[in-house]
PDB file of N, CA and C in Angstrom:
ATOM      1  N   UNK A   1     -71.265  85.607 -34.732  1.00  0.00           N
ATOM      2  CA  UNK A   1     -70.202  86.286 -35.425  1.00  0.00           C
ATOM      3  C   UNK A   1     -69.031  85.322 -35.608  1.00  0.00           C
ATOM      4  N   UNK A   2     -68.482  85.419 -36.887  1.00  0.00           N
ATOM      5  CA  UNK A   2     -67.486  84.502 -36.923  1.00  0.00           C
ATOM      6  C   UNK A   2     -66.292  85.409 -37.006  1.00  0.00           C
ATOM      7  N   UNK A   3     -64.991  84.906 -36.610  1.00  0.00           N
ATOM      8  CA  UNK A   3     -63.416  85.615 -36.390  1.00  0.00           C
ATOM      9  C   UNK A   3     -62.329  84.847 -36.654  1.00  0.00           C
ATOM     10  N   UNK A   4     -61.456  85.358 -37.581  1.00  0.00           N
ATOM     11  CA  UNK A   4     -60.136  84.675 -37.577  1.00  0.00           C
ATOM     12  C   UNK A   4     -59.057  84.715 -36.564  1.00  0.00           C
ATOM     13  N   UNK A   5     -59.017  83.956 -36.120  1.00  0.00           N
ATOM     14  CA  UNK A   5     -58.045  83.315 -34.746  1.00  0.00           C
ATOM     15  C   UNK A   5     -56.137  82.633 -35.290  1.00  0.00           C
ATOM     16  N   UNK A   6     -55.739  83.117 -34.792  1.00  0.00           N
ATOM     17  CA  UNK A   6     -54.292  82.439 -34.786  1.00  0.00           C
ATOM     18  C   UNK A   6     -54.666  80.526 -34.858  1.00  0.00           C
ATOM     19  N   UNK A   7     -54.507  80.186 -35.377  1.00  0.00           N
ATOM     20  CA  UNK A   7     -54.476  78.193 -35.153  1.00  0.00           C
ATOM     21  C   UNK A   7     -53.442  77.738 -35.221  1.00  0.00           C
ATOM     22  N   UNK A   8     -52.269  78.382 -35.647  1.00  0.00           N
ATOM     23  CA  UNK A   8     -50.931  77.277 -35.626  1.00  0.00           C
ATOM     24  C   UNK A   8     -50.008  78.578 -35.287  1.00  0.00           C
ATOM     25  N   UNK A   9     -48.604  78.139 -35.347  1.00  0.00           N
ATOM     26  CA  UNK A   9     -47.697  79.226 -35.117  1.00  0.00           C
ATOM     27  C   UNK A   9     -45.940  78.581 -34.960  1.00  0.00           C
ATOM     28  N   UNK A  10     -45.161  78.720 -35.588  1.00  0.00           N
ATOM     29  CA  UNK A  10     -43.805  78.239 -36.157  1.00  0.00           C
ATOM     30  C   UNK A  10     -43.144  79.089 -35.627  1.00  0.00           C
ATOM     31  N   UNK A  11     -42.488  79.703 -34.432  1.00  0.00           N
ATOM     32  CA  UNK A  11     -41.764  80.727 -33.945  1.00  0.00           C
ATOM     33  C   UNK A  11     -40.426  80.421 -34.111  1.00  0.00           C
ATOM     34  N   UNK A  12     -39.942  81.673 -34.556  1.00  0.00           N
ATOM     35  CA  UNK A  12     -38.480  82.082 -35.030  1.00  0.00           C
ATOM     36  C   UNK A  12     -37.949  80.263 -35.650  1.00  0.00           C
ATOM     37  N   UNK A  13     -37.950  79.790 -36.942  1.00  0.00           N
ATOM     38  CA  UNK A  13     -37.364  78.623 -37.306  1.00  0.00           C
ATOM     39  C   UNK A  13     -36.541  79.761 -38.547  1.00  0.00           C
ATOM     40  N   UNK A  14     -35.403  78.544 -39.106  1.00  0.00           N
ATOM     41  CA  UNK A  14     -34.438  79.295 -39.810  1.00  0.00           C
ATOM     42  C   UNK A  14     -34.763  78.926 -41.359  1.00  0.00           C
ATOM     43  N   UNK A  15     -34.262  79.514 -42.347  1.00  0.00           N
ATOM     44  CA  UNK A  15     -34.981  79.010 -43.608  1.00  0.00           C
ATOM     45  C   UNK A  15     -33.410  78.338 -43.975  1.00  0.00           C
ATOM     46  N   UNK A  16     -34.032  77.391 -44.623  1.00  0.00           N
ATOM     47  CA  UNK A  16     -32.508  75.968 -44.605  1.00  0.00           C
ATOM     48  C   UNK A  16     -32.251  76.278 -46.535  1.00  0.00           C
ATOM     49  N   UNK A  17     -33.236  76.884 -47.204  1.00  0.00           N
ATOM     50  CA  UNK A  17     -32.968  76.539 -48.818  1.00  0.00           C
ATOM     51  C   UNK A  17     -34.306  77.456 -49.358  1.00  0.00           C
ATOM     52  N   UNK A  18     -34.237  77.740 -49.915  1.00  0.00           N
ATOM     53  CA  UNK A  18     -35.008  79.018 -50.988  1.00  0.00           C
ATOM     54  C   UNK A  18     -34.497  78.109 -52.653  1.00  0.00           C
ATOM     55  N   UNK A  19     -35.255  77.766 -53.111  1.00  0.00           N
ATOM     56  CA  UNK A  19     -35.561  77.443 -54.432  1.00  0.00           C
ATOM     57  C   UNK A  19     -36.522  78.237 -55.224  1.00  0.00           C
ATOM     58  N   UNK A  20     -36.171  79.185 -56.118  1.00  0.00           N
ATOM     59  CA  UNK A  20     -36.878  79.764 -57.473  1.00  0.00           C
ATOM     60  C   UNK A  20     -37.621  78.887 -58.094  1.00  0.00           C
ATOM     61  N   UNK A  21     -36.899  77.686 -59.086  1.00  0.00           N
ATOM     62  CA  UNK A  21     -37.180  77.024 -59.896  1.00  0.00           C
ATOM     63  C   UNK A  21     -38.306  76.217 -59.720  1.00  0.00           C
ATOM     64  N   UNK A  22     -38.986  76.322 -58.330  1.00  0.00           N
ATOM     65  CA  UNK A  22     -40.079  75.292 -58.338  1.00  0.00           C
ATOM     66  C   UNK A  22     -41.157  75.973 -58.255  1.00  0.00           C
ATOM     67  N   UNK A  23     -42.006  75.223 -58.315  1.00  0.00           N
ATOM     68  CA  UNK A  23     -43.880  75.880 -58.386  1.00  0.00           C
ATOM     69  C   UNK A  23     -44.161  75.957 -56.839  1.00  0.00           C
ATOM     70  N   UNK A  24     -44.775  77.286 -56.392  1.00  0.00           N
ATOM     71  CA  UNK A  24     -44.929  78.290 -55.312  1.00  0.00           C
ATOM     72  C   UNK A  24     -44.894  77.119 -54.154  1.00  0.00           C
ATOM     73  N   UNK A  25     -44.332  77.617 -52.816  1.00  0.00           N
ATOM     74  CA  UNK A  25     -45.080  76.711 -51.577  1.00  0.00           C
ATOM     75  C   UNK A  25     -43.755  77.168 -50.884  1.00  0.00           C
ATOM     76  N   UNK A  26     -43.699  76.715 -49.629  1.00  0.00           N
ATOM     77  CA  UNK A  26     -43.263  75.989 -48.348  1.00  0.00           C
ATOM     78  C   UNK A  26     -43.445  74.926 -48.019  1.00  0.00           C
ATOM     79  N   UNK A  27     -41.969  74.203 -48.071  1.00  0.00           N
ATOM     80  CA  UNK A  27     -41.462  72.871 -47.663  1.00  0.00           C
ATOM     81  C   UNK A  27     -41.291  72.944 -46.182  1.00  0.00           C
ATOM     82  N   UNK A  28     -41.849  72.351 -45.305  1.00  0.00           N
ATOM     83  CA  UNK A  28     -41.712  72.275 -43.709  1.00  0.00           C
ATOM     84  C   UNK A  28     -41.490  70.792 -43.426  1.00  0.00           C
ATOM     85  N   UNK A  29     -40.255  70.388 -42.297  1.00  0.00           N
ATOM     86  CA  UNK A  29     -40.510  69.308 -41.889  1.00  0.00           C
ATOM     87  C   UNK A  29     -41.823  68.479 -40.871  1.00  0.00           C
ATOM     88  N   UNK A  30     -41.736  67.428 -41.712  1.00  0.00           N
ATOM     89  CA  UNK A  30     -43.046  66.732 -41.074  1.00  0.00           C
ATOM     90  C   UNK A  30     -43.461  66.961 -39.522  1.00  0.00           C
ATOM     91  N   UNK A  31     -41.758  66.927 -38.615  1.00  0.00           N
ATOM     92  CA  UNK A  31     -41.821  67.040 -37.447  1.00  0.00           C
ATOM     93  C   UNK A  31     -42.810  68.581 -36.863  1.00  0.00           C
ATOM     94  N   UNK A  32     -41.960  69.322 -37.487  1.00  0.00           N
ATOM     95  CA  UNK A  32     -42.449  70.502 -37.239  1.00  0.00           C
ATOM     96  C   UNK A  32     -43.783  70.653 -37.932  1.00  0.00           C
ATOM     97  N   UNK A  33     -44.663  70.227 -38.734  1.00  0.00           N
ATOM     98  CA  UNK A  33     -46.000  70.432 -39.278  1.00  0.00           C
ATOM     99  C   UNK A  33     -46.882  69.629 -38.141  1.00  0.00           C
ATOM    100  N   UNK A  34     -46.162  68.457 -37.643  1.00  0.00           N
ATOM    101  CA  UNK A  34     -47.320  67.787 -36.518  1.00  0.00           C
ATOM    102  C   UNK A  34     -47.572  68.647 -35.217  1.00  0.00           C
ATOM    103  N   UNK A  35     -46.197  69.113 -34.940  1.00  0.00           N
ATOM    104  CA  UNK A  35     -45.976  69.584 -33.477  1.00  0.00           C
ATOM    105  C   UNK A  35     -47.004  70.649 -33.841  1.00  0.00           C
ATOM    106  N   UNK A  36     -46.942  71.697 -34.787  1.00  0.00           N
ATOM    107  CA  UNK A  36     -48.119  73.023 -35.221  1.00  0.00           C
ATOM    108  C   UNK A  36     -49.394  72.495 -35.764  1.00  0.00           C
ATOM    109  N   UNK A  37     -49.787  71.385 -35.567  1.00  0.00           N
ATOM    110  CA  UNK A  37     -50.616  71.011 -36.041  1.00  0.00           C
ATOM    111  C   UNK A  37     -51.129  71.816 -37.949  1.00  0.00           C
ATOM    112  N   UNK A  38     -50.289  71.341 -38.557  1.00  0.00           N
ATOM    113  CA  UNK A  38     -50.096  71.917 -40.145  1.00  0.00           C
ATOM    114  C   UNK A  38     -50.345  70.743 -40.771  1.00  0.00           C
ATOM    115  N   UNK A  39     -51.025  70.993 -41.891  1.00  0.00           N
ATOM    116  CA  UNK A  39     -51.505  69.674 -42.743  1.00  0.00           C
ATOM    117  C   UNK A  39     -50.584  70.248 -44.200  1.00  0.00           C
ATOM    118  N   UNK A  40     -50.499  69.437 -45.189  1.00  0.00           N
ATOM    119  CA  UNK A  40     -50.490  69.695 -46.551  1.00  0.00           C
ATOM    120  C   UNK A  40     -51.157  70.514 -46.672  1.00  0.00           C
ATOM    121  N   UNK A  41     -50.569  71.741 -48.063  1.00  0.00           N
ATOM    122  CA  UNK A  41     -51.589  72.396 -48.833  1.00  0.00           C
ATOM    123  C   UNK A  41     -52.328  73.133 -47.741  1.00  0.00           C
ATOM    124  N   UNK A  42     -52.575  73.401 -46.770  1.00  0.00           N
ATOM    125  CA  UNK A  42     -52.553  74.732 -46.209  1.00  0.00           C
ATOM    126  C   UNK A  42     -51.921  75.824 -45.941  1.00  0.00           C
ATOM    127  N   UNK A  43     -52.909  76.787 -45.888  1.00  0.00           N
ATOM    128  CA  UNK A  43     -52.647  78.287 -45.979  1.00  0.00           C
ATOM    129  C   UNK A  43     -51.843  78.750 -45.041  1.00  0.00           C
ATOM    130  N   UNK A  44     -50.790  79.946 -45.393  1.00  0.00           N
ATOM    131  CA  UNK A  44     -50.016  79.963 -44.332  1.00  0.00           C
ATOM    132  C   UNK A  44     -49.596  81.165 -44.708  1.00  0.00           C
ATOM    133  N   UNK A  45     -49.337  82.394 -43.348  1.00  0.00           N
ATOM    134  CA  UNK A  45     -48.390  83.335 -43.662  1.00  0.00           C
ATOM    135  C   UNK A  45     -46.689  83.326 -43.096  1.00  0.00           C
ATOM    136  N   UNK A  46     -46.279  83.614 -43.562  1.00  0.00           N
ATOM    137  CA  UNK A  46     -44.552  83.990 -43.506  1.00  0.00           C
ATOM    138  C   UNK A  46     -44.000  84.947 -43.205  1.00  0.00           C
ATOM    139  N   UNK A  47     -43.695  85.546 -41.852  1.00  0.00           N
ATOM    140  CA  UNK A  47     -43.495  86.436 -41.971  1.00  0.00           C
ATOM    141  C   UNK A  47     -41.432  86.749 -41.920  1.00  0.00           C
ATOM    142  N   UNK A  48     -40.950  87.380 -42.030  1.00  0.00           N
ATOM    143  CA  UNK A  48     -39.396  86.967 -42.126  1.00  0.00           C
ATOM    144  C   UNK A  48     -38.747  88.838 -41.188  1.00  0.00           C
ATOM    145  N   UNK A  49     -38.530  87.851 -40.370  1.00  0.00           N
ATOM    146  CA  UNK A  49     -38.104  88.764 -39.387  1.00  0.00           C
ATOM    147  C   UNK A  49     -36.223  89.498 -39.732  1.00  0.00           C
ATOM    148  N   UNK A  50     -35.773  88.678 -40.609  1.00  0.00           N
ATOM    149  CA  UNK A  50     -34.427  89.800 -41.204  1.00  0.00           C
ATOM    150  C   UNK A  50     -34.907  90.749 -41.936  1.00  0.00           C
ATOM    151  N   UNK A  51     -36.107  90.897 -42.980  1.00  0.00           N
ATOM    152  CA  UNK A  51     -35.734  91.721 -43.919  1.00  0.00           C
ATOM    153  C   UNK A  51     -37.411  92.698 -43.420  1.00  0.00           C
ATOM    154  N   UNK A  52     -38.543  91.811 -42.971  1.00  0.00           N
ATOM    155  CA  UNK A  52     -39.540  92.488 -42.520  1.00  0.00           C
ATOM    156  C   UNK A  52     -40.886  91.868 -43.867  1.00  0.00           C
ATOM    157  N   UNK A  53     -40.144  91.306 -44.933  1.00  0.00           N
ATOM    158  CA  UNK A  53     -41.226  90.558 -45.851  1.00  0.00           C
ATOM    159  C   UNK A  53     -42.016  90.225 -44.720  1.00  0.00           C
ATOM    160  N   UNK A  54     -43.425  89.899 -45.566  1.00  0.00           N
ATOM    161  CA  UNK A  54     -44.777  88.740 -45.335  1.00  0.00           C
ATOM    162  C   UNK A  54     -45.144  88.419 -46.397  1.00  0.00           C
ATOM    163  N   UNK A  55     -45.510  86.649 -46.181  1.00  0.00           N
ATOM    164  CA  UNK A  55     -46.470  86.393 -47.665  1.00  0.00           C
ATOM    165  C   UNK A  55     -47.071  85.209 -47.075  1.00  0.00           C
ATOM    166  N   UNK A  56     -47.765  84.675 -48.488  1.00  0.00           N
ATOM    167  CA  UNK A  56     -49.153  83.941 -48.028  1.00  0.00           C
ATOM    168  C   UNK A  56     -48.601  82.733 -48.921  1.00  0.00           C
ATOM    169  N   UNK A  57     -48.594  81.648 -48.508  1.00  0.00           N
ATOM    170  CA  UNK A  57     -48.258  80.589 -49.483  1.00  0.00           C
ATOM    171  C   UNK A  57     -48.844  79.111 -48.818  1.00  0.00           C
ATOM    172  N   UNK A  58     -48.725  77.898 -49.232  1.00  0.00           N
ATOM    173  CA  UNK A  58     -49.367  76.990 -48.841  1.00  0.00           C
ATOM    174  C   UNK A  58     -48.409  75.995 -48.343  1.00  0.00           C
ATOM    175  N   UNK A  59     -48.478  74.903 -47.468  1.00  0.00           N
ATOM    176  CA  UNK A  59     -47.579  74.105 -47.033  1.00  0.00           C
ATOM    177  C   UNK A  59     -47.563  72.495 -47.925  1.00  0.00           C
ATOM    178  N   UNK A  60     -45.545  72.192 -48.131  1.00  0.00           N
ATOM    179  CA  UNK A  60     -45.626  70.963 -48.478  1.00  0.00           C
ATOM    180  C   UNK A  60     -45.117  70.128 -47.536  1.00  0.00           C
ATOM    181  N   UNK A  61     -45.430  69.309 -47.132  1.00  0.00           N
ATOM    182  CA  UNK A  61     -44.070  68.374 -46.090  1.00  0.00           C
ATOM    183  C   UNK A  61     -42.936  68.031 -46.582  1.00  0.00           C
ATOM    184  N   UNK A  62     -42.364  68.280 -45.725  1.00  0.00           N
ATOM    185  CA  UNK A  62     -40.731  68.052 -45.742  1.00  0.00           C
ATOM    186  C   UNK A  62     -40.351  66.941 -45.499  1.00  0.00           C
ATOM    187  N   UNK A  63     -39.287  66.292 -45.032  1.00  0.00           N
ATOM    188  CA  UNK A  63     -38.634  65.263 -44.911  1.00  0.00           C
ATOM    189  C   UNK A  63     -38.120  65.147 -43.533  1.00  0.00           C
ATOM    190  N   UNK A  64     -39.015  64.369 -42.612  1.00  0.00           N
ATOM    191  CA  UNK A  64     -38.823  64.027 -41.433  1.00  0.00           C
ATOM    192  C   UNK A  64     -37.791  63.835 -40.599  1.00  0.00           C
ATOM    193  N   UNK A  65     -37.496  65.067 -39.747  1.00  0.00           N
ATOM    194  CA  UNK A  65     -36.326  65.264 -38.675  1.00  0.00           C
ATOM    195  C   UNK A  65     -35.460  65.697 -39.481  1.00  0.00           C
ATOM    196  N   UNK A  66     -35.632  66.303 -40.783  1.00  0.00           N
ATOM    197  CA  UNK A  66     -34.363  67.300 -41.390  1.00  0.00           C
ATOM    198  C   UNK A  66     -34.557  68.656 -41.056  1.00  0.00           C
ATOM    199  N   UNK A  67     -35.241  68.800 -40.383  1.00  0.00           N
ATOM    200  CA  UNK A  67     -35.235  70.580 -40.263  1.00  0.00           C
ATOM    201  C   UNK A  67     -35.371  71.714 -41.568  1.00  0.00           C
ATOM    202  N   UNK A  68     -35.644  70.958 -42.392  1.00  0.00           N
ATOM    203  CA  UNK A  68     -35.773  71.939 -43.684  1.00  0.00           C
ATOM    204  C   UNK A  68     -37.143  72.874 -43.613  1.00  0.00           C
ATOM    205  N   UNK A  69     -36.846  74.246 -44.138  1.00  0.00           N
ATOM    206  CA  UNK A  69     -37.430  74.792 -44.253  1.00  0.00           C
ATOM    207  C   UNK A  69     -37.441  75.749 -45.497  1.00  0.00           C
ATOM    208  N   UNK A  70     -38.179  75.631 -46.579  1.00  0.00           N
ATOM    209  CA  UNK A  70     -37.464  75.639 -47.735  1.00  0.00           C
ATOM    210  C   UNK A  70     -38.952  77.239 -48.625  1.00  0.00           C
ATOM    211  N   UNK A  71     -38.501  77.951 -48.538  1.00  0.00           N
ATOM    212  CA  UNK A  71     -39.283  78.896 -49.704  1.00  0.00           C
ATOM    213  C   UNK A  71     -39.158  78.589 -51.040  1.00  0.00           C
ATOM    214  N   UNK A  72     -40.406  78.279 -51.891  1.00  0.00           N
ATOM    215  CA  UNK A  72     -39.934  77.421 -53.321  1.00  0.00           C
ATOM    216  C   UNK A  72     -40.950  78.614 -54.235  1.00  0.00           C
ATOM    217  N   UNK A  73     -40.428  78.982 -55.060  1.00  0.00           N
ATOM    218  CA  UNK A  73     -41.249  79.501 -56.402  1.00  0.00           C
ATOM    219  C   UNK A  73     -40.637  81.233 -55.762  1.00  0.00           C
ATOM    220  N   UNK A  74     -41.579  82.021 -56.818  1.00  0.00           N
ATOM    221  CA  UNK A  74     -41.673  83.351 -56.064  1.00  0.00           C
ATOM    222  C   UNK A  74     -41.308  83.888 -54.741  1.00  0.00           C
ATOM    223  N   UNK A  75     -41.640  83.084 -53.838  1.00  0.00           N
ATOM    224  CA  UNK A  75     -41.548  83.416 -52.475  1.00  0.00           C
ATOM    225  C   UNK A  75     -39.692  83.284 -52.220  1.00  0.00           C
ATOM    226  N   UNK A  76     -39.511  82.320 -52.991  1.00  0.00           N
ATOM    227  CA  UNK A  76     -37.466  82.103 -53.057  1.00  0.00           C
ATOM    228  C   UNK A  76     -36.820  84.051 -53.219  1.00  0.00           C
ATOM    229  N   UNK A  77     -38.075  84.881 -53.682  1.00  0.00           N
ATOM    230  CA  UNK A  77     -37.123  86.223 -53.668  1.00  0.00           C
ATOM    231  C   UNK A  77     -37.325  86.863 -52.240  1.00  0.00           C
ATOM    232  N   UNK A  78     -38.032  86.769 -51.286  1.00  0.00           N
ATOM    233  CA  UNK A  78     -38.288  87.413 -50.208  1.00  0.00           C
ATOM    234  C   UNK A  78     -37.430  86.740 -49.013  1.00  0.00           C
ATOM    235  N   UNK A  79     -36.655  85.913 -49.541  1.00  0.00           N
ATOM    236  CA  UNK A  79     -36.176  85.371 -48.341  1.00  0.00           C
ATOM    237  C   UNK A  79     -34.551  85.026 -48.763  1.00  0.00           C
ATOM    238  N   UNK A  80     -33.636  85.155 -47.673  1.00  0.00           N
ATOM    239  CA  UNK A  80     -32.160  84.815 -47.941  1.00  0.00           C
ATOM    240  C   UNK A  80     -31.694  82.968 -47.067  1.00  0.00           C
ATOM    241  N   UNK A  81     -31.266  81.930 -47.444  1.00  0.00           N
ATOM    242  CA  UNK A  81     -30.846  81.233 -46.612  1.00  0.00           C
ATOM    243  C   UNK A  81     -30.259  81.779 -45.293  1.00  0.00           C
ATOM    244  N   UNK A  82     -30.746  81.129 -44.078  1.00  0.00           N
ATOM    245  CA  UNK A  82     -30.337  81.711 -42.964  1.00  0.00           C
ATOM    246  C   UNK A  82     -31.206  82.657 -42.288  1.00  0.00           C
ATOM    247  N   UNK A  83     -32.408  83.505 -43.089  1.00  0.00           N
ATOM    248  CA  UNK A  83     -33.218  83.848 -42.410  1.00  0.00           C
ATOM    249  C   UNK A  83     -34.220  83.604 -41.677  1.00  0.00           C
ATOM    250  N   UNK A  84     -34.721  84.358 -40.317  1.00  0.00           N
ATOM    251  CA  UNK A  84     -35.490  83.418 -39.280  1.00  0.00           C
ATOM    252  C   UNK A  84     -36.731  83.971 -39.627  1.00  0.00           C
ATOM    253  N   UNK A  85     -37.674  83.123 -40.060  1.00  0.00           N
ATOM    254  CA  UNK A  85     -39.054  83.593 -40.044  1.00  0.00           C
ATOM    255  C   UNK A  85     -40.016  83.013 -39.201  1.00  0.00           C
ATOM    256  N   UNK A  86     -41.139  83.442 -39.137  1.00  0.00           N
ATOM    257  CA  UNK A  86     -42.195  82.640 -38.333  1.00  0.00           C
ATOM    258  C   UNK A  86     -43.506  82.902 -39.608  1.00  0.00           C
ATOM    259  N   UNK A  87     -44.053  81.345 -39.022  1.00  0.00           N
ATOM    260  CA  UNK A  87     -44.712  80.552 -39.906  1.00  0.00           C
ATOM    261  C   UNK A  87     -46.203  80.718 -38.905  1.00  0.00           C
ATOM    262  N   UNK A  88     -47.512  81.335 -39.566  1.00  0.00           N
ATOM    263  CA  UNK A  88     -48.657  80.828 -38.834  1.00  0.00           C
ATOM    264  C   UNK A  88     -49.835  80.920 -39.497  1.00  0.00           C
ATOM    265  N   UNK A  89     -50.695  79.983 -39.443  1.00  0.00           N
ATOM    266  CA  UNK A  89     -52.264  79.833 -39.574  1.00  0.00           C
ATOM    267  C   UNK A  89     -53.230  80.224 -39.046  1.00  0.00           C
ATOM    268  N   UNK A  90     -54.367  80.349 -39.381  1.00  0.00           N
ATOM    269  CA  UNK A  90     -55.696  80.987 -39.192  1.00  0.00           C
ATOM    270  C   UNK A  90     -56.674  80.279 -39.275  1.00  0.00           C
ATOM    271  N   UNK A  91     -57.513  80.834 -38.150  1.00  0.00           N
ATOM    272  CA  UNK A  91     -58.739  79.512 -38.618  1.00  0.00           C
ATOM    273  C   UNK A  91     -59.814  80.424 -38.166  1.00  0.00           C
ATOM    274  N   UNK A  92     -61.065  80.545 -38.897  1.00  0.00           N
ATOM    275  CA  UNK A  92     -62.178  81.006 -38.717  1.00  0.00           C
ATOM    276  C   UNK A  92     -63.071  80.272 -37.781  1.00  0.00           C
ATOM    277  N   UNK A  93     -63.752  80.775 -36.915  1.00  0.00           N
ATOM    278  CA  UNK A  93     -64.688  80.216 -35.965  1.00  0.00           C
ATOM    279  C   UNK A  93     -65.516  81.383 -35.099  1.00  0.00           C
ATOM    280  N   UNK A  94     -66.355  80.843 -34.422  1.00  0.00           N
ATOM    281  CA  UNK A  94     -67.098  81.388 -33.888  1.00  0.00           C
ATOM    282  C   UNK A  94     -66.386  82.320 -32.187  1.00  0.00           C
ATOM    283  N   UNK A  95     -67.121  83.334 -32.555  1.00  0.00           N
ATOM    284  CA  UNK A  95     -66.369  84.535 -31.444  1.00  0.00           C
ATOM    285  C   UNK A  95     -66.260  83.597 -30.202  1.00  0.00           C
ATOM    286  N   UNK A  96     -67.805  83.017 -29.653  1.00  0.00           N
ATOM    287  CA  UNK A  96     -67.251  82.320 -28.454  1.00  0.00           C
ATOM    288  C   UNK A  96     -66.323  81.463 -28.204  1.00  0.00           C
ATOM    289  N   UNK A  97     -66.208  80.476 -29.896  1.00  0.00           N
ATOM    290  CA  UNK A  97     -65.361  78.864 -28.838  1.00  0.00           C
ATOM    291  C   UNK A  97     -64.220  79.593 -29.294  1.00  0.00           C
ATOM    292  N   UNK A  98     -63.734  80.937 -29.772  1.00  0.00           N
ATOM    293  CA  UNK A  98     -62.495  81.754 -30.229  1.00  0.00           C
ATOM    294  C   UNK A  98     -61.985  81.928 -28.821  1.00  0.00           C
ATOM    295  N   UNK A  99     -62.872  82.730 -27.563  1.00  0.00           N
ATOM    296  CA  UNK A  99     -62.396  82.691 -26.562  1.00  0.00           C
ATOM    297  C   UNK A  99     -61.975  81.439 -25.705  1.00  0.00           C
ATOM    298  N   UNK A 100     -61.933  80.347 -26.155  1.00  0.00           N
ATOM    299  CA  UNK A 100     -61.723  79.555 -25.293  1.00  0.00           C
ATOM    300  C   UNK A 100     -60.374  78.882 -26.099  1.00  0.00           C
ATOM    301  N   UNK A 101     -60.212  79.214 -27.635  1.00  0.00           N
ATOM    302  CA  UNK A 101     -59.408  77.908 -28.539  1.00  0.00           C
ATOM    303  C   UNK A 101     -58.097  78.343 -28.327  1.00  0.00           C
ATOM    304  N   UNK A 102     -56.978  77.081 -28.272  1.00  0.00           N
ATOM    305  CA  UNK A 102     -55.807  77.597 -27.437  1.00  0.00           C
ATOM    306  C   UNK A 102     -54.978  77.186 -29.106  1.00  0.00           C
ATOM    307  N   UNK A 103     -54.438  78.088 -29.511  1.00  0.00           N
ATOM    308  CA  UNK A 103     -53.319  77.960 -30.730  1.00  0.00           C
ATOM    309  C   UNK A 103     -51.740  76.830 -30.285  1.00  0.00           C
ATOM    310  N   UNK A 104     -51.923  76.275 -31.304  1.00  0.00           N
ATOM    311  CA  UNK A 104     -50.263  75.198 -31.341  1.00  0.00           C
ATOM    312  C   UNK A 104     -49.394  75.890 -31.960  1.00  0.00           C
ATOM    313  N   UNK A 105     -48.660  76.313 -30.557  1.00  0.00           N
ATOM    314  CA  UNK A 105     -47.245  77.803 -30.566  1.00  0.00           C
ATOM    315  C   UNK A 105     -46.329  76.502 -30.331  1.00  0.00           C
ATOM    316  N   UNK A 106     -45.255  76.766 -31.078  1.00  0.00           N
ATOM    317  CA  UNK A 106     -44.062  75.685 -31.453  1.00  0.00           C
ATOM    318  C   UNK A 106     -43.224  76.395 -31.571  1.00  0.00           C
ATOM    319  N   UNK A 107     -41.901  76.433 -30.552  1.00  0.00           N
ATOM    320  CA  UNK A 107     -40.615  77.112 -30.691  1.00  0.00           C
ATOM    321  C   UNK A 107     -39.618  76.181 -30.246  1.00  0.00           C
ATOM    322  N   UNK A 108     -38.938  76.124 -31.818  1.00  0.00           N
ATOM    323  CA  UNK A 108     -38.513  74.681 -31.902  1.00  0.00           C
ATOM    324  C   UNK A 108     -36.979  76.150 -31.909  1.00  0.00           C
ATOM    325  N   UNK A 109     -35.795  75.153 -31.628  1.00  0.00           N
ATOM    326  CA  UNK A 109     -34.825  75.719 -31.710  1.00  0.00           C
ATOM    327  C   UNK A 109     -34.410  76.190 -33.029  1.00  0.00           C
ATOM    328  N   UNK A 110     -33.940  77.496 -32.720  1.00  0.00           N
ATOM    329  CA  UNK A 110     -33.619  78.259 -34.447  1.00  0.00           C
ATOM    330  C   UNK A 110     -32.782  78.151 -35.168  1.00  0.00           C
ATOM    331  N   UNK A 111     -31.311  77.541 -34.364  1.00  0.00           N
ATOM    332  CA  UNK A 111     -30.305  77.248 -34.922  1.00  0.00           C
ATOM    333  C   UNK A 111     -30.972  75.458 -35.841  1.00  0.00           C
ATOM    334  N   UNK A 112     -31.611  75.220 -35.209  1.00  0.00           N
ATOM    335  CA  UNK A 112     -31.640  73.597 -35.861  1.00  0.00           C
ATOM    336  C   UNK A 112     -32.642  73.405 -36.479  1.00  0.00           C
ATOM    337  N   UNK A 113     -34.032  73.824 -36.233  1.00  0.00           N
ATOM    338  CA  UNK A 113     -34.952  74.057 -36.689  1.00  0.00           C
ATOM    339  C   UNK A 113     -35.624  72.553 -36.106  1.00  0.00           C
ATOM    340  N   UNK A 114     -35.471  72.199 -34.731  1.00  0.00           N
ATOM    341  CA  UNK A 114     -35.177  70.890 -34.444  1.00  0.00           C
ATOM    342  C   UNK A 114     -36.268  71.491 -33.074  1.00  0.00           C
ATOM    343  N   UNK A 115     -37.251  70.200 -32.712  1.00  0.00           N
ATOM    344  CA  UNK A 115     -38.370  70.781 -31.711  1.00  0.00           C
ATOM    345  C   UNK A 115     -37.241  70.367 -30.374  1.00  0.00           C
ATOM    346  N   UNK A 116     -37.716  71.182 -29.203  1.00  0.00           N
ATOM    347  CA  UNK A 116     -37.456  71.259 -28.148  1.00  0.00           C
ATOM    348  C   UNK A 116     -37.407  70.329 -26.992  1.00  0.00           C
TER     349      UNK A 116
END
């Protein structure tokens, strides 16, 4: 049997810039994509703990040790600068090595968006 498992996880970071004008994604800093183990162009949900939104969008890298965290396209309406969301991935695998696979939980400080 295969199961989707938590694989990454971005707890409470702050959103630094919401851009409309660009084509869909999340901008994350590099720092914070290594520490969650996050690649480019992966899948990701959002969930935004001021207003109660969720959405599904894909990751771009950011710009190393800026703390940016940026909603770009569509997703720029579900979110206000200053709001704290959490960021996490999924990964399909098998029920057993599910019980054993340990998720990269990252709670980087919220005011800075800066790892710990």
């Amino acid at each position: 049997m295969i199961i989707e498992v938590c694989k990454s996880k971005l707890h409470k970071v702050t959103v630094t810039e919401a851009n409309l004008q660009y084509v869909g994604s999340i901008t994350i800093d590099q720092d914070l994509m290594d520490a969650a183990n996050l690649i480019e162009n992966e899948k990701v949900q959002v969930v935004n703990i001021n207003n109660g939104e969720r959405l599904d969008t894909y990751v771009i890298r950011g710009e190393r040790g800026t703390g940016v965290i940026c909603l770009n396209g569509p997703a720029a309406r579900k979110v206000a600068v200053g709001d704290v969301v959490i960021i996490m991935s999924y990964a399909q695998m098998d029920f057993e090595e599910a019980k054993t696979f340990k998720p990269w939980l990252v709670f980087p400080d919220t005011e800075t968006n800066k790892l710990i």
